[in-house]
N, C-alpha and C. Protein backbone atom coordinates (compact mmCIF):
# COMPACT_ATOMS: atom_id res chain seq x y z
N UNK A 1 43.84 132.88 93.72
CA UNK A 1 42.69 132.12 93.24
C UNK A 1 43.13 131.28 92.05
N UNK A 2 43.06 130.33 91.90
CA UNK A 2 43.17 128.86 91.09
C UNK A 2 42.19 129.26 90.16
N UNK A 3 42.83 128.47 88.70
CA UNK A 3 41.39 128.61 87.93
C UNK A 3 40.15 127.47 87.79
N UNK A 4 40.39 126.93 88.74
CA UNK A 4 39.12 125.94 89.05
C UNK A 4 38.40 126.68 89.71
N UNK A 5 38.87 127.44 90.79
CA UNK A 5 38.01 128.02 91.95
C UNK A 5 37.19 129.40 91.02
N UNK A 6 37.80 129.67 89.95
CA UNK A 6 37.15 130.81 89.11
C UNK A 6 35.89 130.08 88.79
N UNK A 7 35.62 129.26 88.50
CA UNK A 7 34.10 129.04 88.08
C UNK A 7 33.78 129.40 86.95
N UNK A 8 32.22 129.44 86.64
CA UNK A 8 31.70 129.82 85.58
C UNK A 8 31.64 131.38 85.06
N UNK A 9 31.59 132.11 86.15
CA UNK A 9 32.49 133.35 86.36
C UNK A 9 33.29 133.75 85.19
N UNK A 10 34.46 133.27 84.75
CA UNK A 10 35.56 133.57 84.23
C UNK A 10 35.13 133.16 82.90
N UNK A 11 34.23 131.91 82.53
CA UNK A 11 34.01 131.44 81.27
C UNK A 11 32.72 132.83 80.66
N UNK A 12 32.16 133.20 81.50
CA UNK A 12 31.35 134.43 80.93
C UNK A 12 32.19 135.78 80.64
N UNK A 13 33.01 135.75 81.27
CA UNK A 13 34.07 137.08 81.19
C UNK A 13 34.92 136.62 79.71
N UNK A 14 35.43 135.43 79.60
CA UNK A 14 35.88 135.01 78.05
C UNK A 14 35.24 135.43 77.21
N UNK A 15 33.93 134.83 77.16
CA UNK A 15 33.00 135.29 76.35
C UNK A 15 33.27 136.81 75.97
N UNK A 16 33.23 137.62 77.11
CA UNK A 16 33.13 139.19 76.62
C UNK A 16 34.33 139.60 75.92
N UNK A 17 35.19 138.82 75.49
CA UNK A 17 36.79 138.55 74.65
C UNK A 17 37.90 139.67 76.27
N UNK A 18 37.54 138.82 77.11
CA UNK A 18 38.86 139.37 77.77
C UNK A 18 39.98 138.47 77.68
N UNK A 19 41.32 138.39 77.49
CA UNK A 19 42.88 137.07 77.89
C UNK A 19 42.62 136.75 79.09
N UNK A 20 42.87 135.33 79.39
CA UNK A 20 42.78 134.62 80.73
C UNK A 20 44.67 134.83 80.26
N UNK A 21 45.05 135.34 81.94
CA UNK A 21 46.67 135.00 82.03
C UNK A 21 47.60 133.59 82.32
N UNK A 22 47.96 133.23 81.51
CA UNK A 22 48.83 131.71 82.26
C UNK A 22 49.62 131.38 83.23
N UNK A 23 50.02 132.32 83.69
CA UNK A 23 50.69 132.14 84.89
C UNK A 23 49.48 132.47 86.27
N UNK A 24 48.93 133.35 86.56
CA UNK A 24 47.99 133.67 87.20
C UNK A 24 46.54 133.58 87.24
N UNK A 25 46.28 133.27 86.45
CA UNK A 25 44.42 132.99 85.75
C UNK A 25 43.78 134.40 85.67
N UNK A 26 44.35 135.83 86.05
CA UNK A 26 43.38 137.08 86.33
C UNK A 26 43.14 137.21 84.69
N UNK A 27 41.80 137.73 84.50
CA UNK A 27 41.31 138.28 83.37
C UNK A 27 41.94 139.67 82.58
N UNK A 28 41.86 140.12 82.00
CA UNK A 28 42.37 140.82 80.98
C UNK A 28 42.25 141.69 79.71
N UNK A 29 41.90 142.79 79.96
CA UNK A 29 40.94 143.42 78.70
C UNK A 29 41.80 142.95 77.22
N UNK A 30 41.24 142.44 76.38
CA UNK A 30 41.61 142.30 74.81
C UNK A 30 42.81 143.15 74.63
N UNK A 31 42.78 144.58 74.44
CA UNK A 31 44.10 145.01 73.88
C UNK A 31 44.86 145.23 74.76
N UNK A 32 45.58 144.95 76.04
CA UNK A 32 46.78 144.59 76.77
C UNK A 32 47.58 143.80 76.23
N UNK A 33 48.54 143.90 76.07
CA UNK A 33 50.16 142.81 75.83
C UNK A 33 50.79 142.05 77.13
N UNK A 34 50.27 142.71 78.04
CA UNK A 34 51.13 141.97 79.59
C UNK A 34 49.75 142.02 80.43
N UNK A 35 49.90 141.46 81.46
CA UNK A 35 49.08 140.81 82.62
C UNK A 35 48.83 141.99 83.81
N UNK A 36 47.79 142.36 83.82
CA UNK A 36 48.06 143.83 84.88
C UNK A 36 47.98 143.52 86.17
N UNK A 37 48.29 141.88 86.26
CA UNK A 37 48.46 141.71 87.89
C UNK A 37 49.76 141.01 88.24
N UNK A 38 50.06 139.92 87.17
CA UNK A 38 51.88 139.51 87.41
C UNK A 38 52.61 140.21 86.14
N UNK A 39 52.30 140.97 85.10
CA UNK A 39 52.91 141.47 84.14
C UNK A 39 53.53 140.68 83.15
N UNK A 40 53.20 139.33 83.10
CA UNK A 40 53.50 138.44 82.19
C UNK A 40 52.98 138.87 80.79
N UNK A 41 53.70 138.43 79.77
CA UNK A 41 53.30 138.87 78.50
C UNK A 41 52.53 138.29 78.25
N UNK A 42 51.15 138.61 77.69
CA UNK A 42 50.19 138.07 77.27
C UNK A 42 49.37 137.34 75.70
N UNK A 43 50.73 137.45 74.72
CA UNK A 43 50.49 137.45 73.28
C UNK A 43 51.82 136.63 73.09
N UNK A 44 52.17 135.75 72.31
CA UNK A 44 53.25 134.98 71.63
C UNK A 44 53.31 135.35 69.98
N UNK A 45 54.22 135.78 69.43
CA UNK A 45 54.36 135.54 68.02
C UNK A 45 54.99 134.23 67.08
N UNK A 46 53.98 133.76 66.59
CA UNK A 46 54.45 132.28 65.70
C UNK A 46 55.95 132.71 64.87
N UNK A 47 56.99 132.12 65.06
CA UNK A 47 57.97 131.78 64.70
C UNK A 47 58.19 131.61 63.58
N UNK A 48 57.05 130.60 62.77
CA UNK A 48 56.65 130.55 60.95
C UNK A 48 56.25 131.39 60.31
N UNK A 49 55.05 132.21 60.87
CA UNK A 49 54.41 133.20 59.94
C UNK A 49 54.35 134.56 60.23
N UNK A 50 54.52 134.37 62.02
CA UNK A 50 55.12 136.12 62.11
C UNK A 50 53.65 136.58 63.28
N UNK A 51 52.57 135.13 62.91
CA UNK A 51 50.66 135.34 62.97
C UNK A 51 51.42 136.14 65.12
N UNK A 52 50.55 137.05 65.41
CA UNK A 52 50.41 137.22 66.81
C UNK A 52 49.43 136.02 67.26
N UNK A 53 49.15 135.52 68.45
CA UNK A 53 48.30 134.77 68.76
C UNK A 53 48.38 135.12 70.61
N UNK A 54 47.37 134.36 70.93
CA UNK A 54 47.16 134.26 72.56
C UNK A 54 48.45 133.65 73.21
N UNK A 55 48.83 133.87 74.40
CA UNK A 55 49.77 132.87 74.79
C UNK A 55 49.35 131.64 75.36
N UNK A 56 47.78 131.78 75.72
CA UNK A 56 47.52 130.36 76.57
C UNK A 56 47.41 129.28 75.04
N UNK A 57 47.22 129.65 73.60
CA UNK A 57 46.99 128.56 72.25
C UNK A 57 48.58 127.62 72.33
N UNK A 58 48.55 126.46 71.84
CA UNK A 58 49.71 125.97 71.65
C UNK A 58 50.05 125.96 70.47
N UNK A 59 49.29 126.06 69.84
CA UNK A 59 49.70 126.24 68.04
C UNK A 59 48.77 127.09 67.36
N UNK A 60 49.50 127.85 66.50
CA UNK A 60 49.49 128.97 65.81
C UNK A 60 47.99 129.12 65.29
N UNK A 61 47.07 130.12 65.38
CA UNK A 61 45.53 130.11 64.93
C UNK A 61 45.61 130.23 63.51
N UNK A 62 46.94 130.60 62.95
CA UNK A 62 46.68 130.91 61.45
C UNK A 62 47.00 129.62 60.32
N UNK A 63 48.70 129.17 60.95
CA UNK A 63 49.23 128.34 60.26
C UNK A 63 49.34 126.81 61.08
N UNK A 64 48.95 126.86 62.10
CA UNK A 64 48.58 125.75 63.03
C UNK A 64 50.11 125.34 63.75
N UNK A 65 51.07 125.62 63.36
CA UNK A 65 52.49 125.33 63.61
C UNK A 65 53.04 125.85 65.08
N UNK A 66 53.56 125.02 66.05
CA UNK A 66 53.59 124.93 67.22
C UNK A 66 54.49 125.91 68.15
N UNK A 67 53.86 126.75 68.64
CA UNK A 67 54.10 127.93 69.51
C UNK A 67 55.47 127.94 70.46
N UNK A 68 55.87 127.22 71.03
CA UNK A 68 56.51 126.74 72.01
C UNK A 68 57.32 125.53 71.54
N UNK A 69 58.94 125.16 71.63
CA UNK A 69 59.05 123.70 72.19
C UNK A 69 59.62 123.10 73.24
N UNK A 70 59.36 121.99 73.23
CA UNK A 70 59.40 121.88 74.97
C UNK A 70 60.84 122.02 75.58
N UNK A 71 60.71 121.81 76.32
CA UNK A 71 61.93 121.99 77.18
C UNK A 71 63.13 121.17 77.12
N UNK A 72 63.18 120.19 76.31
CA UNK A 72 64.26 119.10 76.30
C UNK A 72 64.50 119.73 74.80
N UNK A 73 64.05 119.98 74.18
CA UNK A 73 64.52 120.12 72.85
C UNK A 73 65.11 121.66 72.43
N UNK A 74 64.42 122.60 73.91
CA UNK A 74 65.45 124.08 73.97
C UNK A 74 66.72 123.87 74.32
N UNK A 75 66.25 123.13 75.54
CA UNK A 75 67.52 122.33 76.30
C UNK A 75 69.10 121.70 75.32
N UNK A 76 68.88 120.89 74.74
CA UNK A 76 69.35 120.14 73.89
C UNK A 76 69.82 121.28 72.72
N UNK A 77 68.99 121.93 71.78
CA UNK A 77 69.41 122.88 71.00
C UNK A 77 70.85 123.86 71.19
N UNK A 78 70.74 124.15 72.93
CA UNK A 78 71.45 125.12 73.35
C UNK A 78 72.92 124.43 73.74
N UNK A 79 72.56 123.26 74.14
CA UNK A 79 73.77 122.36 74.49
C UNK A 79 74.88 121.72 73.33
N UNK A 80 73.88 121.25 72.04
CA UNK A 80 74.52 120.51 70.65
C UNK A 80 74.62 121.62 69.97
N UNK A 81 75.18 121.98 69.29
CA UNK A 81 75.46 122.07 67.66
C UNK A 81 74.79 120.84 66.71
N UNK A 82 74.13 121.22 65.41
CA UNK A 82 73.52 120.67 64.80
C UNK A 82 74.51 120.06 63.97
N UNK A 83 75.36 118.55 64.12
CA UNK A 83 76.23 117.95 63.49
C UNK A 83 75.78 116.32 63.59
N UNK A 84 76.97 115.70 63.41
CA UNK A 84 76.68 114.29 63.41
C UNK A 84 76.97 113.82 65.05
N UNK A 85 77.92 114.76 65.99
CA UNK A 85 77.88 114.23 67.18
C UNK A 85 76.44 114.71 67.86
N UNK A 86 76.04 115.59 67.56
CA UNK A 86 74.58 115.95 67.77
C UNK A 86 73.36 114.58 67.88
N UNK A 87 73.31 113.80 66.57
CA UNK A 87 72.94 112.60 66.08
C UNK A 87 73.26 111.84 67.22
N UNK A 88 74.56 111.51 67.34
CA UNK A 88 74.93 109.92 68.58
C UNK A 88 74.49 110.34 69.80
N UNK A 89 74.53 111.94 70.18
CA UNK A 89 74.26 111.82 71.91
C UNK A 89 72.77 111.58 72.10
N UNK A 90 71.92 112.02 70.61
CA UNK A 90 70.07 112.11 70.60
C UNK A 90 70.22 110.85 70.95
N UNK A 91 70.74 109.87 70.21
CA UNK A 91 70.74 108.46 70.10
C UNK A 91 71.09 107.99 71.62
N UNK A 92 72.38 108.28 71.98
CA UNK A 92 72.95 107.63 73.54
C UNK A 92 72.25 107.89 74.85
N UNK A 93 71.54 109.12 74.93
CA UNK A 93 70.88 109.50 75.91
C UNK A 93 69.47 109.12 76.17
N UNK A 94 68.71 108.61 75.68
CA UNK A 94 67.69 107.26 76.12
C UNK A 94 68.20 105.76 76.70
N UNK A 95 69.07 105.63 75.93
CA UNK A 95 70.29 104.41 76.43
C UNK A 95 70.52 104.80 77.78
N UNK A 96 71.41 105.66 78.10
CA UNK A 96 71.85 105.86 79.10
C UNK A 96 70.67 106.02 80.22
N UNK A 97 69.60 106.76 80.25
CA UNK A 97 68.62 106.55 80.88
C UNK A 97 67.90 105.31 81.42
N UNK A 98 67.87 104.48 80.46
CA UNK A 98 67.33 103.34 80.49
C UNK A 98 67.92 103.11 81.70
N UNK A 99 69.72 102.08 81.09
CA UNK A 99 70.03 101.79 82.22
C UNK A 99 70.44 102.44 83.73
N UNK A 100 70.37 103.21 84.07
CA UNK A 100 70.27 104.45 84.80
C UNK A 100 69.12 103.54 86.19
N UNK A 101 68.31 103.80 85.11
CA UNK A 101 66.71 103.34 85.55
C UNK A 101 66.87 101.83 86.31
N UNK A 102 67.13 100.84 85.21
CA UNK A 102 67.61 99.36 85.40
C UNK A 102 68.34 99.77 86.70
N UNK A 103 69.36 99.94 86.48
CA UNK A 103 70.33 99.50 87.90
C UNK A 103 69.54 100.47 89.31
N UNK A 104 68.78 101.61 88.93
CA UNK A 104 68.20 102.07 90.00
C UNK A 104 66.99 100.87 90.67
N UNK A 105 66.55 100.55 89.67
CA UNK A 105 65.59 99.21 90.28
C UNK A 105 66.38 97.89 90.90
N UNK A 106 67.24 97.64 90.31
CA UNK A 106 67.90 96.32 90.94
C UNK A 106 68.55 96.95 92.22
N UNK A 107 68.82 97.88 92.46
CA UNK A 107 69.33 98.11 93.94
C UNK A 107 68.04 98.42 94.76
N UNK A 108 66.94 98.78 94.71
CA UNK A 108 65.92 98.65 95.28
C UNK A 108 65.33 97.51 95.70
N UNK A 109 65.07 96.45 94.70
CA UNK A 109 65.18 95.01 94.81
C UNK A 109 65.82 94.37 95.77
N UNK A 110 67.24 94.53 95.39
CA UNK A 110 68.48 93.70 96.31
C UNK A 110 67.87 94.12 97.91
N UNK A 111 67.49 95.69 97.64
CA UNK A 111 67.54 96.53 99.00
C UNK A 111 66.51 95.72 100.35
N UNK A 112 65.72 95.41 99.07
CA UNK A 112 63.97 94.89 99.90
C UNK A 112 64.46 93.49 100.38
N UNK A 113 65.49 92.52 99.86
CA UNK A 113 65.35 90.72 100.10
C UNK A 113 65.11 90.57 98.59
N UNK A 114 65.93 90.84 97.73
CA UNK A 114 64.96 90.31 96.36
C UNK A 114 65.25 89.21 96.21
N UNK A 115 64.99 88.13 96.58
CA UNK A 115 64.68 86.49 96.67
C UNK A 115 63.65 86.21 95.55
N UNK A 116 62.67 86.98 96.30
CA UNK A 116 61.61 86.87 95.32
C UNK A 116 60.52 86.27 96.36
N UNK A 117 60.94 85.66 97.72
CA UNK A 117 60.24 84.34 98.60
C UNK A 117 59.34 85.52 99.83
């Protein structure tokens, strides 16, 4: 079940302070730590202040400071070392994308008749 298909249902069950799960949408009595239907952890600890919070919040209820970061910047963390070549590849790798992109369009173009007529 989707959490659209939950309905108004689920927004009255919030109310009664149960965790909605993020991976699954099943409800959740308040003091559980994991999901009693996929076992996903159900609580994140802020990184800044230590605050416990929900896992579905994106930033911290106490100190507001952001729960999660995304995926290019775990990504990236794990790949660089924090130096000055760190600096040129942040820098080169939009570049490189770009044209990436560019020449992926001009061969699409060429591909179609790109005349233009």
């Amino acid at each position: 079940m989707t959490k659209e298909e939950t309905g108004n249902d689920q927004s009255v069950n919030l109310a009664r302070g149960e965790i909605e799960c993020t991976k699954c949408w099943s409800l959740n009595p308040k003091g559980n730590n994991f999901c009693g239907r996929c076992g996903v952890r159900l609580h994140i600890q802020c990184p800044r202040c230590g605050h416990i919070n929900e896992r579905i919040l994106a930033d911290c209820s106490k100190c507001g400071s952001r729960l999660r970061q995304s995926f290019w910047r775990r990504w990236r963390r794990k790949l660089f070392s924090r130096n000055a070549h760190y600096e040129l590849v942040d820098k080169l790798v939009p570049v490189f994308l770009v044209i990436v992109v560019g020449l992926l369009i001009a061969w699409v173009v060429s591909r179609m008749g790109g005349d233009g007529q």
